[in-house]
N, C-alpha and C. Protein backbone atom coordinates (compact mmCIF):
# COMPACT_ATOMS: atom_id res chain seq x y z
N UNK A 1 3.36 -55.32 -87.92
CA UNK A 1 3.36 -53.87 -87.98
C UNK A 1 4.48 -53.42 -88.92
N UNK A 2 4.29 -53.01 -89.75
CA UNK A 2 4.72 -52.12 -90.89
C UNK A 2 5.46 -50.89 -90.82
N UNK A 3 6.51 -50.54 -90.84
CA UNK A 3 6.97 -48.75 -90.83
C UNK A 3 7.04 -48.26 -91.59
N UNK A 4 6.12 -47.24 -91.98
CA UNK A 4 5.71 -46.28 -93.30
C UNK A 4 6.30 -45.02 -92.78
N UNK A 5 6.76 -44.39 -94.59
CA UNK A 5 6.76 -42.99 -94.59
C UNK A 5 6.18 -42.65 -95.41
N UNK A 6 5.12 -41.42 -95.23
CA UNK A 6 4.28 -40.78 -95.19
C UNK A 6 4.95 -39.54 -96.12
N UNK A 7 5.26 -39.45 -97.32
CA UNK A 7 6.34 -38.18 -97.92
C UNK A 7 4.70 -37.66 -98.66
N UNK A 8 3.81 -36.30 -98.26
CA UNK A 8 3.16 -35.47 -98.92
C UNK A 8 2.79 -34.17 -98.00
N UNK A 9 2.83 -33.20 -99.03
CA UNK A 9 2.52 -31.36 -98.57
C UNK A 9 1.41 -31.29 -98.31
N UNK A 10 0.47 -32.60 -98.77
CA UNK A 10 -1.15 -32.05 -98.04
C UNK A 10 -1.26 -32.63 -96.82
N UNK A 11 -0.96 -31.51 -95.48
CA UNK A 11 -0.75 -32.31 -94.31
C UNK A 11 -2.35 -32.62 -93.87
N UNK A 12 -3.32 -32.09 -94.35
CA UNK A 12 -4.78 -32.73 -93.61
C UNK A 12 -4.61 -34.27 -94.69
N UNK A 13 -4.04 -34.51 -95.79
CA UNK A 13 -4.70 -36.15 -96.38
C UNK A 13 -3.93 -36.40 -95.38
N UNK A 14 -2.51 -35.86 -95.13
CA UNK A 14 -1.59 -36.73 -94.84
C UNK A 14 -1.99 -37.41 -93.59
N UNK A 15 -2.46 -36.55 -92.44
CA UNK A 15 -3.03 -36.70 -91.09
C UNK A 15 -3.75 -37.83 -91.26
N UNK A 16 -4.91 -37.63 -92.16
CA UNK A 16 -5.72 -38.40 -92.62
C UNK A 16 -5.19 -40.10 -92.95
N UNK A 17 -4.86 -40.37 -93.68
CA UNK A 17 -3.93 -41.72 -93.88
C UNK A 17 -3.10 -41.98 -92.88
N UNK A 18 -2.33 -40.89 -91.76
CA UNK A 18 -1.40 -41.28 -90.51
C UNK A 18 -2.81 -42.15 -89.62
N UNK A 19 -3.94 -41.46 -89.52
CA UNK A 19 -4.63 -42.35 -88.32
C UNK A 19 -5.04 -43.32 -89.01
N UNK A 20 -5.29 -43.71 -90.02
CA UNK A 20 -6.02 -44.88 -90.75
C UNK A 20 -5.07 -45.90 -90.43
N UNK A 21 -3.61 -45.64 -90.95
CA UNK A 21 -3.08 -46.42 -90.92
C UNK A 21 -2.44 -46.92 -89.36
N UNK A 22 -2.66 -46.00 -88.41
CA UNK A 22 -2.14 -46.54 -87.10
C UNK A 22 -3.43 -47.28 -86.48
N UNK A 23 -4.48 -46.88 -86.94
CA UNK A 23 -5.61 -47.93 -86.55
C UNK A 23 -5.32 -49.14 -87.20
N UNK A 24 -4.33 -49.27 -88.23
CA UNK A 24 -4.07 -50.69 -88.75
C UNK A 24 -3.18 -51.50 -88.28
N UNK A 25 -2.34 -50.58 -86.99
CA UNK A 25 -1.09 -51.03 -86.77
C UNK A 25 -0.16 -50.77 -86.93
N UNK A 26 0.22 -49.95 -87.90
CA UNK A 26 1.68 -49.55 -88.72
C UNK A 26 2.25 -48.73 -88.01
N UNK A 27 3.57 -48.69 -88.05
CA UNK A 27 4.46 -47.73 -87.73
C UNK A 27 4.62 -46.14 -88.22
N UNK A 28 3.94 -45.33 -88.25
CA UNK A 28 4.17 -44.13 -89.30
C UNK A 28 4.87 -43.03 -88.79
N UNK A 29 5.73 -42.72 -90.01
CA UNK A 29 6.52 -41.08 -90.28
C UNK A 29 5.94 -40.54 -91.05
N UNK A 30 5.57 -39.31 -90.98
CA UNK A 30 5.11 -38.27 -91.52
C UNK A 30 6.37 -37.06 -91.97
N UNK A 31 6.21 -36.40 -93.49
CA UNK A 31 6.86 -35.76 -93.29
C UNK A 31 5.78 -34.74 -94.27
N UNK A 32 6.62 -33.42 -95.04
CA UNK A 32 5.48 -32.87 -95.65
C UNK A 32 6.31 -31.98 -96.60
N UNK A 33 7.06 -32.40 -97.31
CA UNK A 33 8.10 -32.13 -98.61
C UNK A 33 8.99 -33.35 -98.99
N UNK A 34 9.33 -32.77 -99.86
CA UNK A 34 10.33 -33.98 -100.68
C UNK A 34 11.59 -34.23 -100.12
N UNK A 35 12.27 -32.93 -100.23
CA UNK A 35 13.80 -32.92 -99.04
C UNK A 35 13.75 -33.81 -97.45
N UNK A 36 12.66 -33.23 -97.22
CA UNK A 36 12.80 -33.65 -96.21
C UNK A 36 12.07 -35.28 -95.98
N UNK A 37 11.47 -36.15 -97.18
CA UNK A 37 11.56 -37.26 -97.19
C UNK A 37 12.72 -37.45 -97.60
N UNK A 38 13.57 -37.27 -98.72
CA UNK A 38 15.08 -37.47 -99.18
C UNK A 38 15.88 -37.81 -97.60
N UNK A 39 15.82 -36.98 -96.51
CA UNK A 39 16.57 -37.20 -95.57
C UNK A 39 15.72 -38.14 -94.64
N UNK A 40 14.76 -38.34 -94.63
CA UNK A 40 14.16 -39.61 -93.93
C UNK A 40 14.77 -40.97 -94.76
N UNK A 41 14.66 -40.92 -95.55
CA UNK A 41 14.83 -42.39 -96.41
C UNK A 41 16.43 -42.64 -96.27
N UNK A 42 17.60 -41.08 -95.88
CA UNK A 42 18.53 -41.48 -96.05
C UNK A 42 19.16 -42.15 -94.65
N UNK A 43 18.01 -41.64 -93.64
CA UNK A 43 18.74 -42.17 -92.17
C UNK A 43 18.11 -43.26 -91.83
N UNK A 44 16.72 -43.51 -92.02
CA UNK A 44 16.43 -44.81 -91.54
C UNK A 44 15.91 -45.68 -92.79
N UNK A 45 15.07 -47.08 -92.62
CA UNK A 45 14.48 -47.96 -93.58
C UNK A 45 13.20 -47.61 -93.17
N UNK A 46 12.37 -47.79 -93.94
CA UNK A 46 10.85 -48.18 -94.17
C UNK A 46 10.77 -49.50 -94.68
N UNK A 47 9.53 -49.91 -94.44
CA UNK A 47 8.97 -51.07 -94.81
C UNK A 47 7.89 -50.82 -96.40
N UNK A 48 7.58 -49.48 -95.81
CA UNK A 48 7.07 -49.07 -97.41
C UNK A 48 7.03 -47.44 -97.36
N UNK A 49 7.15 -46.91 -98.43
CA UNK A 49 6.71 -45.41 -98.43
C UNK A 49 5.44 -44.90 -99.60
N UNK A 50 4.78 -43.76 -99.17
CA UNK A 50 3.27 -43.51 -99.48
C UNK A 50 4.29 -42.03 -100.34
N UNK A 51 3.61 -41.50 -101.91
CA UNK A 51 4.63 -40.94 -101.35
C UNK A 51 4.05 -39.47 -103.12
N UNK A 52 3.93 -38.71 -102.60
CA UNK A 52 2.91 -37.47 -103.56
C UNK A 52 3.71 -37.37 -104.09
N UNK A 53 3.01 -37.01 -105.50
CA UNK A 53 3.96 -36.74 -106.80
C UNK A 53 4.49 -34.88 -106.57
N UNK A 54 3.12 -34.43 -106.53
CA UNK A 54 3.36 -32.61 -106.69
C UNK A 54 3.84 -32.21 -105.11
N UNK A 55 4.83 -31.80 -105.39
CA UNK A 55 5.52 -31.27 -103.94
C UNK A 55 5.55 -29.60 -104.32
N UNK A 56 5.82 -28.54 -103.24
CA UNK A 56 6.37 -27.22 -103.94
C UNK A 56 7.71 -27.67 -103.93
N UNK A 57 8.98 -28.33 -103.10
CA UNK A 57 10.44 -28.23 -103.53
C UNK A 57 11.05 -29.18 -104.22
N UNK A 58 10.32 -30.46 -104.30
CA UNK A 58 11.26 -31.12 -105.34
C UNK A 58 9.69 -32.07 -105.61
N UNK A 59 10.00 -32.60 -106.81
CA UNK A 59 8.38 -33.38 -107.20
C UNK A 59 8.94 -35.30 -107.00
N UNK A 60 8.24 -35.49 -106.31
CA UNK A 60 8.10 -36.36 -105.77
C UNK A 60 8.39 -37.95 -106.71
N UNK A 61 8.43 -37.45 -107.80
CA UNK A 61 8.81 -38.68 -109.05
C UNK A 61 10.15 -38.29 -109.01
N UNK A 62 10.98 -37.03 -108.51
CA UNK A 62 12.37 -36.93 -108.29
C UNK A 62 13.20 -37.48 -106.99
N UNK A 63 12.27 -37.76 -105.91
CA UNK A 63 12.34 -38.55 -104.76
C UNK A 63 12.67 -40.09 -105.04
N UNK A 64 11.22 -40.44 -105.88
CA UNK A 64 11.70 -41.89 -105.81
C UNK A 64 12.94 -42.22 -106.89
N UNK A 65 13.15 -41.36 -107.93
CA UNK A 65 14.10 -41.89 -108.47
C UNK A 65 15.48 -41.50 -108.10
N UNK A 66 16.02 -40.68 -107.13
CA UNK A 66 17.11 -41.11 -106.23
C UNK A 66 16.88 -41.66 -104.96
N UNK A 67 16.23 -42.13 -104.78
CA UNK A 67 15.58 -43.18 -103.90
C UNK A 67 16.00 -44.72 -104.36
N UNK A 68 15.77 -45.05 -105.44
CA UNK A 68 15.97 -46.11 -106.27
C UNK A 68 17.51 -46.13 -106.57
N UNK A 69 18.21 -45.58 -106.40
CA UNK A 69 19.52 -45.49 -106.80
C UNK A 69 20.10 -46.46 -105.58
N UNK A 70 19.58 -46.25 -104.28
CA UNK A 70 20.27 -46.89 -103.68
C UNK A 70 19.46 -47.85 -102.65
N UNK A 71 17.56 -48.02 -103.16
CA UNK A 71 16.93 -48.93 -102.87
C UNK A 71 16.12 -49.62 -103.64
N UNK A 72 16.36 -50.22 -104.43
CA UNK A 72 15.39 -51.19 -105.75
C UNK A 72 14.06 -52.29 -104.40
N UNK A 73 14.21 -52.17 -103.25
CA UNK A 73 13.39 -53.17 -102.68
C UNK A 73 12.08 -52.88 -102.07
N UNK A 74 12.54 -51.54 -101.19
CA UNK A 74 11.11 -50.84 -100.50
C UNK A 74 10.06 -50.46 -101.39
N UNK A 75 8.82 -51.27 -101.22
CA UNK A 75 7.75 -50.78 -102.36
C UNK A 75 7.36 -49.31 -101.95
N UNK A 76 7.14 -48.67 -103.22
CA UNK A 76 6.64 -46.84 -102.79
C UNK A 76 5.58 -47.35 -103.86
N UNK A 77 4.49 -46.41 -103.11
CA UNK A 77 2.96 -46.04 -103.71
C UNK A 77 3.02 -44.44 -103.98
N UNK A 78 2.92 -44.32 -105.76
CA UNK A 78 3.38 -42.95 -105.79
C UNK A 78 1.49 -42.53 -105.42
N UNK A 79 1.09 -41.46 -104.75
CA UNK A 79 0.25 -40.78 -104.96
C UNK A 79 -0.53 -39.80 -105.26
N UNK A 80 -1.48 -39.41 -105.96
CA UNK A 80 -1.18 -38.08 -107.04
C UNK A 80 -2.26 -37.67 -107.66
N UNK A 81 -2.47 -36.63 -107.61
CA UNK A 81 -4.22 -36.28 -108.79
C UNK A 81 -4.17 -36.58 -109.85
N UNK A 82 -2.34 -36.64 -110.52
CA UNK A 82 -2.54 -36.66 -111.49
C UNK A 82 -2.90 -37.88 -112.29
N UNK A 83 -3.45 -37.85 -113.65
CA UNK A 83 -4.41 -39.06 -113.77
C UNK A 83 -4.10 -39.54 -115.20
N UNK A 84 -3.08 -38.58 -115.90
CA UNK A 84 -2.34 -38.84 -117.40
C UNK A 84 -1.50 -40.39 -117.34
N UNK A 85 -2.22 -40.97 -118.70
CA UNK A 85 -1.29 -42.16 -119.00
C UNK A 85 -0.10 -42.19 -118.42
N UNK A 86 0.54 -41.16 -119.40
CA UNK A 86 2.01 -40.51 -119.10
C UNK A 86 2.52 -40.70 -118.04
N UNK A 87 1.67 -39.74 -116.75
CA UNK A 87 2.48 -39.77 -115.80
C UNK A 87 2.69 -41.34 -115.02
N UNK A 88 1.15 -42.00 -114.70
CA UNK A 88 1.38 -43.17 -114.52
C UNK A 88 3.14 -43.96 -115.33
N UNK A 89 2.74 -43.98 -116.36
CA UNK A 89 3.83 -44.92 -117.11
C UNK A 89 5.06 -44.29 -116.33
N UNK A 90 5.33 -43.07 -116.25
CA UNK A 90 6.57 -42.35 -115.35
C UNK A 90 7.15 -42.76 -114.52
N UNK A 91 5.57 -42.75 -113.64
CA UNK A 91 5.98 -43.55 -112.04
C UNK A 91 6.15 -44.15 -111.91
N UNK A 92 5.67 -45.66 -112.81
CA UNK A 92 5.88 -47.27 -112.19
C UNK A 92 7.39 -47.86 -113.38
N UNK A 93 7.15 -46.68 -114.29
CA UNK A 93 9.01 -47.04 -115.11
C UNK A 93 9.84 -46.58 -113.99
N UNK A 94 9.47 -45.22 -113.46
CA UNK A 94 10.87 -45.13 -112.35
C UNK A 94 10.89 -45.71 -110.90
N UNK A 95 9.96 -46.82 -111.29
CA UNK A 95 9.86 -47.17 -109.60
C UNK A 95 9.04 -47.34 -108.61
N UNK A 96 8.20 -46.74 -109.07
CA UNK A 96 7.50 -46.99 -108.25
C UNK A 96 6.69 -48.64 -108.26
N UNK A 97 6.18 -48.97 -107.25
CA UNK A 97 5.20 -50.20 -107.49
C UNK A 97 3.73 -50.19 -107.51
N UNK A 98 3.14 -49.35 -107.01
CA UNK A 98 1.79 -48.85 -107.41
C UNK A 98 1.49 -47.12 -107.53
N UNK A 99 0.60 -46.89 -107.92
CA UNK A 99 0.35 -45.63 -108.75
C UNK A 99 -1.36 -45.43 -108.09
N UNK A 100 -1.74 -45.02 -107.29
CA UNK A 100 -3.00 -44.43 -106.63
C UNK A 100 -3.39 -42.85 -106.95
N UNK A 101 -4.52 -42.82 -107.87
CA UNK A 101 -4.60 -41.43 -107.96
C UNK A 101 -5.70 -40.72 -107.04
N UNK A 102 -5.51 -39.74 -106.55
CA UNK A 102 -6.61 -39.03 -105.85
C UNK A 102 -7.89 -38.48 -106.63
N UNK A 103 -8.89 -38.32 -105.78
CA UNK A 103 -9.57 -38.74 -104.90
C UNK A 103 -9.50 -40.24 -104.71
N UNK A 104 -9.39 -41.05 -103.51
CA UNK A 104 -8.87 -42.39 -103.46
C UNK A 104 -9.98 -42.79 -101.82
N UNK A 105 -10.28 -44.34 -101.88
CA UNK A 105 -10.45 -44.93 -100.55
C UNK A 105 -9.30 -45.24 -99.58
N UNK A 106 -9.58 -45.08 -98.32
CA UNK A 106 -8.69 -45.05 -97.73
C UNK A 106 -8.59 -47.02 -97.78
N UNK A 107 -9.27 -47.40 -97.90
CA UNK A 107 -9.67 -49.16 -97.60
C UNK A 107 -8.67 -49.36 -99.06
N UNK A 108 -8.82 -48.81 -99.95
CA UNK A 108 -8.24 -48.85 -100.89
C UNK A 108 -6.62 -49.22 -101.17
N UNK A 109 -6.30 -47.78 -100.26
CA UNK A 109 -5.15 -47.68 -100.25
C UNK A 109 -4.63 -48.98 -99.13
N UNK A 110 -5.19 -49.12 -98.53
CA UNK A 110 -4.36 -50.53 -97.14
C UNK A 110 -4.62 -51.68 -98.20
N UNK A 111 -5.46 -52.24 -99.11
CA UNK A 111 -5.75 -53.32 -99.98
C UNK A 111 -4.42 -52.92 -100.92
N UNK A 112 -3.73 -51.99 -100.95
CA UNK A 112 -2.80 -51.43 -102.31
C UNK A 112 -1.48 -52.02 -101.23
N UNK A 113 -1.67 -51.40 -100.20
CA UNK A 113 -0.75 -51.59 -99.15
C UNK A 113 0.01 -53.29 -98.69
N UNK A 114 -1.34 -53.78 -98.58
CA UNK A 114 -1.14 -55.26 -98.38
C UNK A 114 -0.81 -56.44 -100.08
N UNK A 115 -0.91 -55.67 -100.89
CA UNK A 115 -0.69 -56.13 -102.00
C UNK A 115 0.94 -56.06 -102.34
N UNK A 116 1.58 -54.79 -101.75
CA UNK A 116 2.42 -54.28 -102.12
C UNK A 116 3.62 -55.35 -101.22
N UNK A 117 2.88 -55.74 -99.97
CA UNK A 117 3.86 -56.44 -99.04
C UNK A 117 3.86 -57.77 -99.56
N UNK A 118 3.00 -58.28 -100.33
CA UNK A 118 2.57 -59.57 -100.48
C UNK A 118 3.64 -59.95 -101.77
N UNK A 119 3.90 -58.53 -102.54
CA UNK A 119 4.74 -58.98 -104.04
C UNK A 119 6.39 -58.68 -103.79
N UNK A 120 6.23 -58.19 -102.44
CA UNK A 120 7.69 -57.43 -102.07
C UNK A 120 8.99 -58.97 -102.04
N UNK A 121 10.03 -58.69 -102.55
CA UNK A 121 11.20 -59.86 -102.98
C UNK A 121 11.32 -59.80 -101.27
N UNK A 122 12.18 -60.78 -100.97
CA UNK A 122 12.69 -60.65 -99.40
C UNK A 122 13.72 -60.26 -99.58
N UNK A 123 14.08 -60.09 -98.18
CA UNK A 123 15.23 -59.30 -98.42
C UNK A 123 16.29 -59.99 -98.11
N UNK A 124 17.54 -60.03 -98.96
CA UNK A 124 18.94 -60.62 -98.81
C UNK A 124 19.93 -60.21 -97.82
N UNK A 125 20.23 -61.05 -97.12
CA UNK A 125 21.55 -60.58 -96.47
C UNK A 125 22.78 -59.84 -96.87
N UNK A 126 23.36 -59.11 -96.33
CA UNK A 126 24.02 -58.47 -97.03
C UNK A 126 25.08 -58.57 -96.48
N UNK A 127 26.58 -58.12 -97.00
CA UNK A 127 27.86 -58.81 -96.44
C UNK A 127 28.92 -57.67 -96.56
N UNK A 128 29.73 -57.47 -95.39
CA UNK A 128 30.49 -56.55 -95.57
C UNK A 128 31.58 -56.87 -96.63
N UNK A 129 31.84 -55.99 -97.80
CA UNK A 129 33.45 -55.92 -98.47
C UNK A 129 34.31 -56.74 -98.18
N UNK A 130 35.55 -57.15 -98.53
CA UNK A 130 36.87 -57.69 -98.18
C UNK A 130 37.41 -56.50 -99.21
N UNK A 131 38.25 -55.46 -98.70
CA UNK A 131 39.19 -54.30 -99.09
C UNK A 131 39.01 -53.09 -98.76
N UNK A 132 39.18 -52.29 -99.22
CA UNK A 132 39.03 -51.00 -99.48
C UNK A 132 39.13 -50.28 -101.44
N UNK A 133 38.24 -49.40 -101.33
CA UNK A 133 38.27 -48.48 -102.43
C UNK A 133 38.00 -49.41 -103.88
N UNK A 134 37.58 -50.24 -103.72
CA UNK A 134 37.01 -50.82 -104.43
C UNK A 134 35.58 -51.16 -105.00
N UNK A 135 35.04 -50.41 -104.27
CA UNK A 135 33.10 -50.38 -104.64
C UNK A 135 33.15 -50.10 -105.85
N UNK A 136 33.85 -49.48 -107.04
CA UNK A 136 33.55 -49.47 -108.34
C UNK A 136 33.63 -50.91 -109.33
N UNK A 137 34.75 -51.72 -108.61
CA UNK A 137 35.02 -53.13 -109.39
C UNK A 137 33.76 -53.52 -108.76
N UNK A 138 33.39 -53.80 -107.76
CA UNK A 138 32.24 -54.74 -106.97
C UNK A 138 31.22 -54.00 -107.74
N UNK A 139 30.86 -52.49 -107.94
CA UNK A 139 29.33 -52.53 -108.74
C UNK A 139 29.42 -52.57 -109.81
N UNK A 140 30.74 -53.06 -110.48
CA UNK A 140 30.56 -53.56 -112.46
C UNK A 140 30.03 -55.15 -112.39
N UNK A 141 30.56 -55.74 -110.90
CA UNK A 141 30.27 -56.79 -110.94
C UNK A 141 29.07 -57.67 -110.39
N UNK A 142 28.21 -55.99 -109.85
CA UNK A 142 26.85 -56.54 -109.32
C UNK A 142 27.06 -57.78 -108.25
N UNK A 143 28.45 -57.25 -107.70
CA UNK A 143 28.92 -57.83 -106.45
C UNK A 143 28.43 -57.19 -104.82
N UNK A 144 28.41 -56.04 -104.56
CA UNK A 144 27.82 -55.35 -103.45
C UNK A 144 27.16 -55.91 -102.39
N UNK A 145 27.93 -56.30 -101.00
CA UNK A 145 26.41 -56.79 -100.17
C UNK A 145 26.88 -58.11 -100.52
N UNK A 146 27.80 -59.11 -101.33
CA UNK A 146 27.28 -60.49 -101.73
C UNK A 146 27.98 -61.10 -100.63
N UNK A 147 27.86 -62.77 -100.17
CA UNK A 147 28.98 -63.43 -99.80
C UNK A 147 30.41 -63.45 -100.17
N UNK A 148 30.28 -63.68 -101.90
CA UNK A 148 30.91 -63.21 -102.46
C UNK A 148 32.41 -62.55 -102.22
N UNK A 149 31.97 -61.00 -102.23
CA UNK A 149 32.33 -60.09 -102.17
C UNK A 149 32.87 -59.99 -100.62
N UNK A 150 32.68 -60.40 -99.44
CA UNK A 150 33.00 -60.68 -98.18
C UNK A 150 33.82 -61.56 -98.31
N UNK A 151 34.42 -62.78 -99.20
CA UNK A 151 34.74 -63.83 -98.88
C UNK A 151 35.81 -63.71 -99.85
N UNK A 152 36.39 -62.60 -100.85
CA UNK A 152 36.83 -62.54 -101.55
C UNK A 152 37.18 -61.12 -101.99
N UNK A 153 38.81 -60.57 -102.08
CA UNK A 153 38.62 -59.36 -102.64
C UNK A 153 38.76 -58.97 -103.91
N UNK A 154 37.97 -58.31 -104.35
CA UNK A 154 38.21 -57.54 -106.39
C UNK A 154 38.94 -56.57 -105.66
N UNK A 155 39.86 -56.66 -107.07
CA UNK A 155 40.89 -55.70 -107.04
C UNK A 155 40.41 -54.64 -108.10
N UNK A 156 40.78 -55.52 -109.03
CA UNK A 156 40.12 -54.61 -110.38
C UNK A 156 39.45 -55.92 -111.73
N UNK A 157 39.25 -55.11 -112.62
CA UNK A 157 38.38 -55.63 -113.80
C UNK A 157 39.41 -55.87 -114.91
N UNK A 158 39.38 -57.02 -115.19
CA UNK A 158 40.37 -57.32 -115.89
C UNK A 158 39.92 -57.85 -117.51
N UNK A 159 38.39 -57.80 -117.72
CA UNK A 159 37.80 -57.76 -119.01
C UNK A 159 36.52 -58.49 -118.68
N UNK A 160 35.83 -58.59 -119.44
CA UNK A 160 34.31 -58.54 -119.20
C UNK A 160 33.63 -58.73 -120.58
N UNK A 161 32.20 -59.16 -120.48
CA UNK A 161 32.38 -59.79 -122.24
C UNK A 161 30.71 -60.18 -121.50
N UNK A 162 30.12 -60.62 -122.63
CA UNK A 162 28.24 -61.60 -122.56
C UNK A 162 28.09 -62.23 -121.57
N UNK A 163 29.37 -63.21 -121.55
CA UNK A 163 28.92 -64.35 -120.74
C UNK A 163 29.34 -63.93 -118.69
N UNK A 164 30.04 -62.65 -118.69
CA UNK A 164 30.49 -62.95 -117.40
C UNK A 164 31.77 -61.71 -117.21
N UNK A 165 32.78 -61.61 -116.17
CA UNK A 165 33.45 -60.86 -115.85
C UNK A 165 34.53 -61.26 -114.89
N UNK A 166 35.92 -60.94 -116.12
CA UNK A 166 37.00 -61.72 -115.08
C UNK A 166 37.72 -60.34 -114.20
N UNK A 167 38.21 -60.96 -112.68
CA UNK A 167 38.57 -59.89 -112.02
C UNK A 167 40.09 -60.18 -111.60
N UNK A 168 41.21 -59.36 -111.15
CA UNK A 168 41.87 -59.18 -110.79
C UNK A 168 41.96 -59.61 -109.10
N UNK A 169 42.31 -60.68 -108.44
CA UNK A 169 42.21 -60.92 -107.30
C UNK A 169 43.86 -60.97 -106.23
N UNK A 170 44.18 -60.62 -105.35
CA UNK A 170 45.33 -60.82 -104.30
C UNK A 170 45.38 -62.51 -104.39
N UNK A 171 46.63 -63.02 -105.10
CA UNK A 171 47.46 -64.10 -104.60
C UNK A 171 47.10 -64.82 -102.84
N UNK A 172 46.65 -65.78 -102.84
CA UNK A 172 46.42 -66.37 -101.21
C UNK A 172 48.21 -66.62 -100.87
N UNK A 173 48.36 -66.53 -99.55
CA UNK A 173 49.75 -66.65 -99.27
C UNK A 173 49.91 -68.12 -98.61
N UNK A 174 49.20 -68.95 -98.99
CA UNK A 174 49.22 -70.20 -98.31
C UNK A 174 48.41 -71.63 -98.74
């Protein structure tokens, strides 16, 4: 079982895809604007999000791309009438992982669904810091979350170059 969010203003599709998909099993949130997916995504995880381009308060290709700022993993299915090259190329450059345009099968969309889980990276463990106030050295160093970075503190950046990045580390006292 799967936990989806459900981010679109057409609350009859939306209804519509909520029972399909709980006849499949899944976990679903429903919401029915953009903001107020913005604050779903910021308090809990999904396993995937469904997720309309045309919103009235914020458009929904503006969702996933601060969405992506601080989740590159959860697959989102942007969904959308709209049917321009363009916009496609938009959605899956900013993120998205599939692009479903409306009018759509609902069988469709769970085959898009199960595709989406099937290509999804796993997910890494993640590791608390060793310091404080240092999250800017750790994200030059695409350190964040690492063992790494738990097992070791950056202080600062001490030059950086093609091959790699030397850091500034605390002396061991022993």
């Amino acid at each position: 079982m799967a936990r989806i969010l459900i981010i679109d203003d057409d609350r009859d599709l939306a209804s519509a895809i909520e029972r399909w998909l709980i006849e499949e099993k899944h976990d679903i949130t429903m919401v029915h604007s953009g903001n107020e997916g913005l604050d779903e995504l910021k308090k809990s995880r999904f396993d995937l999000v469904i997720l309309d381009w045309h919103m009235p308060d914020i458009y929904g290709i503006d969702v996933l791309r601060e969405f992506r700022t601080t989740d590159r993993s959860t697959p989102v299915i942007m969904l959308t009438a709209n049917t321009k090259l363009d916009a496609k190329e938009e959605g899956l450059d900013s993120g998205a992982n599939d692009y479903v345009t409306k009018p759509f099968s609902l069988r469709e969309l769970s085959a898009r669904i199960r595709a989406a889980f099937r290509n999804k990276p796993p997910q890494l463990e993640t590791f608390q810091p060793l310091g404080h106030d240092n999250e800017e050295v750790l994200r030059r160093g695409n350190l964040l979350g690492t063992a790494l970075a738990a097992k070791y503190e950056f202080i600062d950046v001490l030059g950086e170059g093609a091959w790699g990045i030397i850091f500034r580390a605390p002396s061991s006292s022993g």
